[in-house]
N, C-alpha and C. Protein backbone atom coordinates (compact mmCIF):
# COMPACT_ATOMS: atom_id res chain seq x y z
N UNK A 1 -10.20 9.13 -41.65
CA UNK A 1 -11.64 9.00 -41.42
C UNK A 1 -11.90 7.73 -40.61
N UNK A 2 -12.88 8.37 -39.77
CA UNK A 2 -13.00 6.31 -38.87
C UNK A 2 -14.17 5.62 -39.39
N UNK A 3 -14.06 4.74 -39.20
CA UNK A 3 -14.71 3.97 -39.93
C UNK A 3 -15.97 3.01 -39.09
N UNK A 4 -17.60 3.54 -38.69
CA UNK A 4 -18.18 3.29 -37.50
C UNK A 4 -18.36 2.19 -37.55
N UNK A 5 -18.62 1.41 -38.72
CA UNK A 5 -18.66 0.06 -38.78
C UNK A 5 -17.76 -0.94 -38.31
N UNK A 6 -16.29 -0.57 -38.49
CA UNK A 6 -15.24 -1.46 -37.96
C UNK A 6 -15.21 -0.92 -36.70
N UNK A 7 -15.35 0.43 -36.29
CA UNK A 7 -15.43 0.36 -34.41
C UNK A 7 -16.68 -0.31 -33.80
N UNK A 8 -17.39 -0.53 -34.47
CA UNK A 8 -18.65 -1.29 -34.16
C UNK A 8 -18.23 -2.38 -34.01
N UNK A 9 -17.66 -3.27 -34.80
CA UNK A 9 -17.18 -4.37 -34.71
C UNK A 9 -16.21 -4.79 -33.64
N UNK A 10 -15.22 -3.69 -33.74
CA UNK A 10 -14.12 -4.21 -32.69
C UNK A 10 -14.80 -3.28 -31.54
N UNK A 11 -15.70 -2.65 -30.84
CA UNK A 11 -16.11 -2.40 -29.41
C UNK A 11 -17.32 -2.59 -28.95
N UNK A 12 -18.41 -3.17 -29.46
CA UNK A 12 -19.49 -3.25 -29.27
C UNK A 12 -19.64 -4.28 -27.99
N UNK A 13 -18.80 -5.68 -28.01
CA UNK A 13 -19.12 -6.31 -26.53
C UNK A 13 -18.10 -6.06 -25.57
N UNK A 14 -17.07 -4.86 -26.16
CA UNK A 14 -17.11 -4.31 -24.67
C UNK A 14 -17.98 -3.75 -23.99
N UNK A 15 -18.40 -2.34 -25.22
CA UNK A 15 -19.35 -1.49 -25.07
C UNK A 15 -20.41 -2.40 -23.89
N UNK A 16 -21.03 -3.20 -24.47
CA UNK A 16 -22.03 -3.68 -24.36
C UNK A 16 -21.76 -4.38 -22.88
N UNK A 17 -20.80 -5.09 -22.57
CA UNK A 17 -20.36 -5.58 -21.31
C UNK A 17 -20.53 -4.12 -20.01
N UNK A 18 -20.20 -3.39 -20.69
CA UNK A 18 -19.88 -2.27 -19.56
C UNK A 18 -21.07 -1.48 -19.22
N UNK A 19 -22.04 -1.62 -20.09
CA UNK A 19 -23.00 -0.92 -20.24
C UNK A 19 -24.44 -2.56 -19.11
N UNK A 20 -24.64 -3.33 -19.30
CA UNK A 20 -24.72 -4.61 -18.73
C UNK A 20 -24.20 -3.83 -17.51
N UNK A 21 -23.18 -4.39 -17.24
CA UNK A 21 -22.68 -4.32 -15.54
C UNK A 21 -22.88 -2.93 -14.75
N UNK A 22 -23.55 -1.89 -15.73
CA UNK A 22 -24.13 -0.92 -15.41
C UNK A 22 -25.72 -1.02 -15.01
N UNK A 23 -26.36 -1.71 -15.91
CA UNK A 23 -28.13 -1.54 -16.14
C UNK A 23 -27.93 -2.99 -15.13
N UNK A 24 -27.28 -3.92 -15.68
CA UNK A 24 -28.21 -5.47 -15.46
C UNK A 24 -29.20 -5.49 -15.71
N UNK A 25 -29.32 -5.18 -16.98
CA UNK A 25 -30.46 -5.14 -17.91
C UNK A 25 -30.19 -5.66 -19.37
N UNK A 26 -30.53 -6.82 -20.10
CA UNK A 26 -30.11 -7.01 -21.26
C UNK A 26 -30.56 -5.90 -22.51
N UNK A 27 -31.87 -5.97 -22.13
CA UNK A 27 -32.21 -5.11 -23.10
C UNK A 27 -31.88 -3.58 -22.98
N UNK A 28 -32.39 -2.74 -21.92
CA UNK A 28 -31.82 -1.73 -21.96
C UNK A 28 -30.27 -1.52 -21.95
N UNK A 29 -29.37 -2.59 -22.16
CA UNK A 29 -28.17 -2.50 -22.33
C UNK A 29 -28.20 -2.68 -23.85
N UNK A 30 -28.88 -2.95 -24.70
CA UNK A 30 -28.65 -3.33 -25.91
C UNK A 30 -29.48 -1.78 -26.67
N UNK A 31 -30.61 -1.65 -25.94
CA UNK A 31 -30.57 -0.06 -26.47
C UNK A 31 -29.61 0.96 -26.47
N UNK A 32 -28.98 1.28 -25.04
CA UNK A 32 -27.94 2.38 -25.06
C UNK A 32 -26.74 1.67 -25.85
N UNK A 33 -26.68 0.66 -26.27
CA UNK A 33 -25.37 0.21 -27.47
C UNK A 33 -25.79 0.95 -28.25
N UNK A 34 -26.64 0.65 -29.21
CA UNK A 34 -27.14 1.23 -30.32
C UNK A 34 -27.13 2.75 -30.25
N UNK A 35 -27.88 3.36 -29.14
CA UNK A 35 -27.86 4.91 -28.68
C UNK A 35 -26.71 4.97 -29.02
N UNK A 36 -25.52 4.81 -28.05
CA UNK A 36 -24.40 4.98 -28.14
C UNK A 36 -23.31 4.97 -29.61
N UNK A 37 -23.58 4.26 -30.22
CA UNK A 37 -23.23 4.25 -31.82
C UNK A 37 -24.16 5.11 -32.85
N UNK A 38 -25.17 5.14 -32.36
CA UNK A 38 -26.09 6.53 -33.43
C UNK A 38 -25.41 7.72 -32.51
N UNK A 39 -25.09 8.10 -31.32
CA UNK A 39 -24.67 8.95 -31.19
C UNK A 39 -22.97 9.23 -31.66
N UNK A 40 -22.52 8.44 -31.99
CA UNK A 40 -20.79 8.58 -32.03
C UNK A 40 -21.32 8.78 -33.56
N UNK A 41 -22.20 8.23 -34.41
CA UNK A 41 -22.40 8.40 -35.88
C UNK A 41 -22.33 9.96 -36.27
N UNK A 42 -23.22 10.48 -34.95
CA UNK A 42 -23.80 11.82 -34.82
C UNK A 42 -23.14 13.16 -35.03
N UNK A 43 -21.80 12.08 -34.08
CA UNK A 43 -20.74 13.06 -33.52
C UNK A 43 -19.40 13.19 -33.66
N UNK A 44 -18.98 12.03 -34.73
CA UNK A 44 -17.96 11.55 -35.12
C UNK A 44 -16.78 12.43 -35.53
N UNK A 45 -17.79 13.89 -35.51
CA UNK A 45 -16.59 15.20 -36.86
C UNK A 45 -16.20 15.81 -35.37
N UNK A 46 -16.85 15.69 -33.99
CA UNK A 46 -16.22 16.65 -33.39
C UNK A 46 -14.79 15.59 -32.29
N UNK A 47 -14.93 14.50 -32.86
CA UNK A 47 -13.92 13.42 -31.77
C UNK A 47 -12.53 14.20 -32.07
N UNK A 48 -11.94 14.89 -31.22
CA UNK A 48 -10.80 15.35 -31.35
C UNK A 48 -9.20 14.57 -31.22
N UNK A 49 -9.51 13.09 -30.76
CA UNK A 49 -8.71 12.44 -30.59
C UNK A 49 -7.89 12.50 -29.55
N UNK A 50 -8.18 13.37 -28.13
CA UNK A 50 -8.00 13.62 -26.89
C UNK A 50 -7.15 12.10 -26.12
N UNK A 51 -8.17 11.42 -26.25
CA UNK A 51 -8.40 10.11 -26.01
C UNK A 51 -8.38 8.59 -26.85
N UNK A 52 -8.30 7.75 -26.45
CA UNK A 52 -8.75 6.67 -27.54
C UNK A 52 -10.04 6.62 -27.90
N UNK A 53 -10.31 6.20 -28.89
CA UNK A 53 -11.61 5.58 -29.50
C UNK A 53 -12.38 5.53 -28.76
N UNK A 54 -11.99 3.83 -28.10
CA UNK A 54 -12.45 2.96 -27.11
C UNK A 54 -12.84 3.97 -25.65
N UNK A 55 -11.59 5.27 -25.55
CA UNK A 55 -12.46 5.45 -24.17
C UNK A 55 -13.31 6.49 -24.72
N UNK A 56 -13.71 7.40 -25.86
CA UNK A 56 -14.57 7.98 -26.20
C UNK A 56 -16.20 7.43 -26.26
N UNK A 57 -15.86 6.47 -26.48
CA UNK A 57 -17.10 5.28 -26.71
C UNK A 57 -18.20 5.00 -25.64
N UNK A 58 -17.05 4.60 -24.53
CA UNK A 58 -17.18 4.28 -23.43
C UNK A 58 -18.22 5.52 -22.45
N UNK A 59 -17.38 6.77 -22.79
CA UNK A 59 -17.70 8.34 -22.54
C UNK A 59 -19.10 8.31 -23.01
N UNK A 60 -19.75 8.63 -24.09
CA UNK A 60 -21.09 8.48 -24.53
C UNK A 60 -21.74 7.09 -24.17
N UNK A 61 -21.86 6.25 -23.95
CA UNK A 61 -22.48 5.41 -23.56
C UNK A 61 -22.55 5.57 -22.20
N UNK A 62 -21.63 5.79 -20.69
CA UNK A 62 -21.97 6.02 -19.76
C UNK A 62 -22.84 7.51 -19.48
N UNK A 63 -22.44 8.44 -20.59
CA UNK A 63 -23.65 9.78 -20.51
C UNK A 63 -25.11 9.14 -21.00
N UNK A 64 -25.24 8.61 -21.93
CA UNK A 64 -26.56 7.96 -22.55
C UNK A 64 -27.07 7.30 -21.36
N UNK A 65 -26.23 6.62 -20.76
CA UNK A 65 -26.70 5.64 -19.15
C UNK A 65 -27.01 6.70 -18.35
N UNK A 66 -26.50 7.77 -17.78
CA UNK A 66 -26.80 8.65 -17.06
C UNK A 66 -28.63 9.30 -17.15
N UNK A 67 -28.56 9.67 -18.71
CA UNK A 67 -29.66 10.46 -18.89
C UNK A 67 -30.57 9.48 -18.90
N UNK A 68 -30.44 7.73 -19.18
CA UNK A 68 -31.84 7.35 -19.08
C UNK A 68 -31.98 7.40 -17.48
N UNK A 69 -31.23 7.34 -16.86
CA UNK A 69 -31.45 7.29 -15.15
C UNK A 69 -32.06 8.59 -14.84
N UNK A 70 -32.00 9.67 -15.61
CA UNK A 70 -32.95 11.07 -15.43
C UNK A 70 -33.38 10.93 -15.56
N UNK A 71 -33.77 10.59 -17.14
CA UNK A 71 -35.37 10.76 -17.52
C UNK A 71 -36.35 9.58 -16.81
N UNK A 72 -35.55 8.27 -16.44
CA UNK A 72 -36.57 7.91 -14.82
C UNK A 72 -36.47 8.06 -13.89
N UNK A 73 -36.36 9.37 -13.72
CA UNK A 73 -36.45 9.83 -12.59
C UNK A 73 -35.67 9.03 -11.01
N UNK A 74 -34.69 8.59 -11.87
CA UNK A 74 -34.04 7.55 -10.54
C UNK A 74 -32.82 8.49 -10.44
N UNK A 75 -32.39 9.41 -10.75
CA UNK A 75 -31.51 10.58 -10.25
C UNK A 75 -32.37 11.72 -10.78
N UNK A 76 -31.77 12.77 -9.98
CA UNK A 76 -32.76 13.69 -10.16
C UNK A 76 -31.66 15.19 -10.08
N UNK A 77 -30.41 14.93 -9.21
CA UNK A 77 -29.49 15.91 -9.56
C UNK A 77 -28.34 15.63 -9.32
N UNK A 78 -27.45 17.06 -9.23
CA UNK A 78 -25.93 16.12 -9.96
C UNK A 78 -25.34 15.58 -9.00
N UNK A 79 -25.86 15.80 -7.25
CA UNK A 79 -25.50 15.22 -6.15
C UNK A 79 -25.46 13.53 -6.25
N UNK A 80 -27.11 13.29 -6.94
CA UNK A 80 -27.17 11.84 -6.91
C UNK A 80 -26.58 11.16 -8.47
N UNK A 81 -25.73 11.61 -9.30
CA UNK A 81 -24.96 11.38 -10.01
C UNK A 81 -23.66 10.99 -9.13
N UNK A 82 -23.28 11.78 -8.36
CA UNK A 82 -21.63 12.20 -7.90
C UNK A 82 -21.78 10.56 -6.76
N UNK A 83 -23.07 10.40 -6.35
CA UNK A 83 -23.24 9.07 -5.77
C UNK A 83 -23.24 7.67 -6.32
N UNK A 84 -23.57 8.00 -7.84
CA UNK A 84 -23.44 6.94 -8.74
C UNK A 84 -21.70 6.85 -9.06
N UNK A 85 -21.18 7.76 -9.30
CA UNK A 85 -19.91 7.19 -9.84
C UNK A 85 -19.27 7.21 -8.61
N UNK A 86 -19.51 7.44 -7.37
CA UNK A 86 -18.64 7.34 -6.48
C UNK A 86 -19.05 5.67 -6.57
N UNK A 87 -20.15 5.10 -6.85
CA UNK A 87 -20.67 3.81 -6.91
C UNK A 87 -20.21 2.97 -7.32
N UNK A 88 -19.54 3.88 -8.85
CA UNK A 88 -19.12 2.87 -10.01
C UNK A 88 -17.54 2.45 -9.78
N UNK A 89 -16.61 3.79 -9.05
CA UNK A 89 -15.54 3.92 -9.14
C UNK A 89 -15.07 2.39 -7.58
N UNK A 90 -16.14 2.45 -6.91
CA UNK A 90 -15.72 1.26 -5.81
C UNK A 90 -15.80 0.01 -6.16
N UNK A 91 -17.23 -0.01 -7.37
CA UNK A 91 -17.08 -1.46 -8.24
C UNK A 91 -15.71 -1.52 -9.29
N UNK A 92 -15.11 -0.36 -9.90
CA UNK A 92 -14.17 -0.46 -10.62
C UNK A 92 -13.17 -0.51 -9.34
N UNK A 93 -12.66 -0.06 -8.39
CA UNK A 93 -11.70 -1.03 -7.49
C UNK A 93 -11.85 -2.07 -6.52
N UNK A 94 -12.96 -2.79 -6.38
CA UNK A 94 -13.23 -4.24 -6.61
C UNK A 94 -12.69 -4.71 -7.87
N UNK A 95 -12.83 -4.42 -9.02
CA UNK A 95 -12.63 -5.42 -10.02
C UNK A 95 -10.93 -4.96 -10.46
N UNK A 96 -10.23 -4.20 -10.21
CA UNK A 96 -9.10 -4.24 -9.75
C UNK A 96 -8.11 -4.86 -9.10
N UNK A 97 -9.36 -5.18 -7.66
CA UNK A 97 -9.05 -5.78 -6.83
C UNK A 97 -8.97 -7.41 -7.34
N UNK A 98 -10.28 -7.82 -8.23
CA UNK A 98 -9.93 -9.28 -8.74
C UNK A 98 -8.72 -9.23 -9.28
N UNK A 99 -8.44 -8.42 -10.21
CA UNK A 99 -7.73 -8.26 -11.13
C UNK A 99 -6.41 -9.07 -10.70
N UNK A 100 -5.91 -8.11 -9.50
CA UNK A 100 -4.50 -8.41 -8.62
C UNK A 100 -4.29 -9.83 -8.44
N UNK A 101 -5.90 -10.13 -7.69
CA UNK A 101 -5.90 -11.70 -6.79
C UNK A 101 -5.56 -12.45 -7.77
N UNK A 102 -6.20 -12.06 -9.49
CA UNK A 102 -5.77 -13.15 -10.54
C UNK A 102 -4.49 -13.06 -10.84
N UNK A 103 -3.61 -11.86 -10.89
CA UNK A 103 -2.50 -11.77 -11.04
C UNK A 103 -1.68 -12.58 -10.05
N UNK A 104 -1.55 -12.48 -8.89
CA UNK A 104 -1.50 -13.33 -7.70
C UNK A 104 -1.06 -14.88 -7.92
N UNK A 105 -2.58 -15.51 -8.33
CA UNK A 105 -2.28 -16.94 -8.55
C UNK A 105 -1.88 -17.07 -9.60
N UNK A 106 -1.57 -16.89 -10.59
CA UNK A 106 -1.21 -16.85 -11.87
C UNK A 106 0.42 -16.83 -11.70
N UNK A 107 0.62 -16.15 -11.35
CA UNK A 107 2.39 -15.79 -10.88
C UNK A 107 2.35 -16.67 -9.91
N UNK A 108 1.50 -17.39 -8.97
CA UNK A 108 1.95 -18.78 -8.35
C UNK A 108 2.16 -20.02 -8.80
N UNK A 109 2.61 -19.86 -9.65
CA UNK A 109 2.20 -20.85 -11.00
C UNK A 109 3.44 -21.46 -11.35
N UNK A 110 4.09 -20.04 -11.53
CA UNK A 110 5.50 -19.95 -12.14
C UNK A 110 6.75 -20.43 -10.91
N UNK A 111 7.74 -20.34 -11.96
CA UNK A 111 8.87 -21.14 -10.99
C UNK A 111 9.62 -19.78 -9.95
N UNK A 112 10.34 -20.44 -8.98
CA UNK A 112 11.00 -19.25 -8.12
C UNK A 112 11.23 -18.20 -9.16
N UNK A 113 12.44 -18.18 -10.11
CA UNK A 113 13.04 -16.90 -10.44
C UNK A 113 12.27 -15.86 -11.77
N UNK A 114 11.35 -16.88 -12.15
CA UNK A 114 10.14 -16.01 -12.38
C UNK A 114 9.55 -15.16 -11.48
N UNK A 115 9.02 -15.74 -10.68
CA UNK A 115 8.37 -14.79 -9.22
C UNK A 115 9.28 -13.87 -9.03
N UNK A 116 10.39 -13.97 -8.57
CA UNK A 116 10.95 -12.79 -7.81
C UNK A 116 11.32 -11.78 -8.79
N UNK A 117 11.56 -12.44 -10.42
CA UNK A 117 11.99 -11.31 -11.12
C UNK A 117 10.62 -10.32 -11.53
N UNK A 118 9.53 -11.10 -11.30
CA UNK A 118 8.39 -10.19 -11.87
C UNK A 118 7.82 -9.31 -10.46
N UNK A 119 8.04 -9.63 -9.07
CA UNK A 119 7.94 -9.17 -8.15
C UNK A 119 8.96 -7.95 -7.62
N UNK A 120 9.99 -8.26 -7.67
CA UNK A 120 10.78 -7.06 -7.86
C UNK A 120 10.89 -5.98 -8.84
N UNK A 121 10.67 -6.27 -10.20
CA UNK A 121 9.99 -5.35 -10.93
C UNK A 121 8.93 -4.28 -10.59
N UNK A 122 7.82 -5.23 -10.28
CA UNK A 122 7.14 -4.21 -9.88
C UNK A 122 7.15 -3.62 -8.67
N UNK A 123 8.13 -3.77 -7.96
CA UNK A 123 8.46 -3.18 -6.87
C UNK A 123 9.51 -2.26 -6.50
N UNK A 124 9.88 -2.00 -8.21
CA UNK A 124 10.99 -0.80 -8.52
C UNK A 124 12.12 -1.40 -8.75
N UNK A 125 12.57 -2.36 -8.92
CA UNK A 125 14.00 -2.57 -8.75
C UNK A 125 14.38 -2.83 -10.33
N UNK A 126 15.88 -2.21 -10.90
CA UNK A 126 16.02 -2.33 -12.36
C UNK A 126 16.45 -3.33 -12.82
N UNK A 127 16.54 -4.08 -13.38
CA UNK A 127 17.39 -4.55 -13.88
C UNK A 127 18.27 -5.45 -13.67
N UNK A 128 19.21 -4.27 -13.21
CA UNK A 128 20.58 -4.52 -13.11
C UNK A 128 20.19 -5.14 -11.74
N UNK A 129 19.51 -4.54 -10.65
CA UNK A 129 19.72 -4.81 -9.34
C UNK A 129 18.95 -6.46 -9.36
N UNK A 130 18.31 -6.64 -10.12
CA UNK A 130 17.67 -8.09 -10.32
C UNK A 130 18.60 -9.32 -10.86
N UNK A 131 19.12 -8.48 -12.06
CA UNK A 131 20.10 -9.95 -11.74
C UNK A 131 21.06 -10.13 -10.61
N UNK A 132 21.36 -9.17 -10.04
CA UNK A 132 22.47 -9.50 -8.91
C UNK A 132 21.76 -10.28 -8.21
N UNK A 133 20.60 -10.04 -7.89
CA UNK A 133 20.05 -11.04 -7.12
C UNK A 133 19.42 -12.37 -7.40
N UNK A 134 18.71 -11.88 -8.70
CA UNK A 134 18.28 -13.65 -8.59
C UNK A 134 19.09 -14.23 -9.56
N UNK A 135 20.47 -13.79 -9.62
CA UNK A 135 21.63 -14.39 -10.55
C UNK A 135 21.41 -14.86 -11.76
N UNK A 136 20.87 -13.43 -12.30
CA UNK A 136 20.59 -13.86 -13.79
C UNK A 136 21.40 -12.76 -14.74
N UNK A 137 21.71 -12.80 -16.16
CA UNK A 137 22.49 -11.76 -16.30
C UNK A 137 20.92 -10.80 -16.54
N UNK A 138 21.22 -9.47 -16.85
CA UNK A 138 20.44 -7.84 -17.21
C UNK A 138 19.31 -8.35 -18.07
N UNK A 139 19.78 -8.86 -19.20
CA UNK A 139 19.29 -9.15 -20.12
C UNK A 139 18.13 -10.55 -19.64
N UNK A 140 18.41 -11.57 -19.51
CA UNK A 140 17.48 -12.53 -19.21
C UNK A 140 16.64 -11.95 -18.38
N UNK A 141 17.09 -10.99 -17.63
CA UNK A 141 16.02 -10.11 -16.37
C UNK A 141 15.10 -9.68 -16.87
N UNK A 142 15.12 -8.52 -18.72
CA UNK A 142 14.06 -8.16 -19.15
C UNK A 142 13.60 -9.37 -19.52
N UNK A 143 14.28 -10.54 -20.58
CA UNK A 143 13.07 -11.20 -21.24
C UNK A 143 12.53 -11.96 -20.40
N UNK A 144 12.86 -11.99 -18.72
CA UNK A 144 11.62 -13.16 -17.94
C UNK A 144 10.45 -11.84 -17.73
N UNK A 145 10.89 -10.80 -17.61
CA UNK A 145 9.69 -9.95 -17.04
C UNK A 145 8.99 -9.31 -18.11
N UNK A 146 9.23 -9.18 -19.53
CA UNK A 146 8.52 -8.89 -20.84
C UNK A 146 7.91 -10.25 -20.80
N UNK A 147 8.36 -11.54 -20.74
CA UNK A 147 7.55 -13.05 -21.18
C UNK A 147 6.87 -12.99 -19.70
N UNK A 148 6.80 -12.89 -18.77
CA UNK A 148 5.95 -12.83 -17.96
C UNK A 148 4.44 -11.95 -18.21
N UNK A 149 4.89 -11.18 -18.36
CA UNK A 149 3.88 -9.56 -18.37
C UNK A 149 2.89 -10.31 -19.75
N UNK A 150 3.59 -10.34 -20.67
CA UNK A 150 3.03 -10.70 -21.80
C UNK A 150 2.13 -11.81 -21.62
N UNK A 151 2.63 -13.04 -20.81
CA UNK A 151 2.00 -13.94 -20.60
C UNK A 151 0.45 -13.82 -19.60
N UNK A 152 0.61 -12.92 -18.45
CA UNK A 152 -0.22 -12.48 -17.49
C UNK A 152 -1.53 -12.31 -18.42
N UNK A 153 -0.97 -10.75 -19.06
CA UNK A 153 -2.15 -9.97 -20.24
C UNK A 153 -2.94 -11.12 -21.29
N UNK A 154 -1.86 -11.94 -21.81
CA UNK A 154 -3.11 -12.81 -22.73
C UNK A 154 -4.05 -13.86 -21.77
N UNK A 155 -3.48 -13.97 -20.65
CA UNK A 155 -4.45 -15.26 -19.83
C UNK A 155 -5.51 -14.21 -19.58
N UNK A 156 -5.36 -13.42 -18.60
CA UNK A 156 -6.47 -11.91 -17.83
C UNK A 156 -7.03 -11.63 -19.39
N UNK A 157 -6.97 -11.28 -20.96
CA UNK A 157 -7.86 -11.31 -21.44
C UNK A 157 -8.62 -11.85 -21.75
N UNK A 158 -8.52 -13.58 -22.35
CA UNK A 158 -8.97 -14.48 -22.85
C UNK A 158 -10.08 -15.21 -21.80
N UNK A 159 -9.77 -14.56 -20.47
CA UNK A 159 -10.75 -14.67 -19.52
C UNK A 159 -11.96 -13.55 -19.28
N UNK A 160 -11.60 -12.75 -20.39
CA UNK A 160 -12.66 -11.41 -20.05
C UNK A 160 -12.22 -10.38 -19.31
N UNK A 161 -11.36 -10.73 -18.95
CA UNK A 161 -10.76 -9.13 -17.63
C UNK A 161 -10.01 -7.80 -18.90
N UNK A 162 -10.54 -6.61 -18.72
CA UNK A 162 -10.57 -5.53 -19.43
C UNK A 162 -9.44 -5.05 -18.84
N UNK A 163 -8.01 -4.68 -19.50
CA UNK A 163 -6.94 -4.15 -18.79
C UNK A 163 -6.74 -2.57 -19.36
């Protein structure tokens, strides 16, 4: 059984962030929160678990955003919907795009064989082919690029960036 109170707790300023960078509206961002949690209250028996929680959440709160944009009449059909998320999806690769640039300097940070081992990683190469090159054995290859990665994700959250 889920429990709406503890997802309340642990998603509400995302919720609420995403819903914001939608309206830029405090308050009507703080209504469709609430909408959005009386509706998951609503609807909680049919969540099939398709998905996570978090992106179910997310799902009803951007429909709740949709329909108040109907009912004011600031879309009017599903053409000027298909214009909104084509809207949303260019602000979501902009903020992608930060995403990288932070990844970027962040990994400029670090020493040479950090860089190249986390750069070649993500540039396909295994392992094995990494230590040959930046002369490390297999093993030190994963733990610079697990302690890297790991390290990236807690800075990019603690700054607010949603991964």
């Amino acid at each position: 059984m889920i429990d709406i109170e503890t997802l309340y707790q642990e998603y509400h300023g995302d919720i609420y962030r995403h819903l914001f960078w939608l309206t830029h509206n405090s308050d009507l961002s703080e209504d469709l929160l609430q909408e959005t949690f009386l509706q998951a209250i609503k609807s909680i028996h049919s969540f099939r678990g398709d998905s996570s929680v978090k992106t179910w959440l997310f799902s009803i709160a951007r429909h709740l955003w949709i329909g108040n944009l109907r009912k004011k009449k600031i879309i009017t059909s599903d053409e000027d919907i298909s214009h909104i998320i084509v809207a949303i999806d260019y602000e979501k690769e902009l903020h992608n795009k930060e995403i990288i640039e932070r990844i970027f300097a962040l990994i400029a940070t670090k020493d040479e064989k950090t860089r190249k081992v986390f750069f070649m990683r993500v540039n396909g190469y295994s392992y094995y082919e990494i230590s040959e090159k930046v002369y490390v054995n297999v093993n030190s290859a994963r733990v610079i690029d697990f302690r890297t990665k790991k390290w990236i994700k807690e800075i990019l959250e603690k700054e607010g960036y949603h991964l």
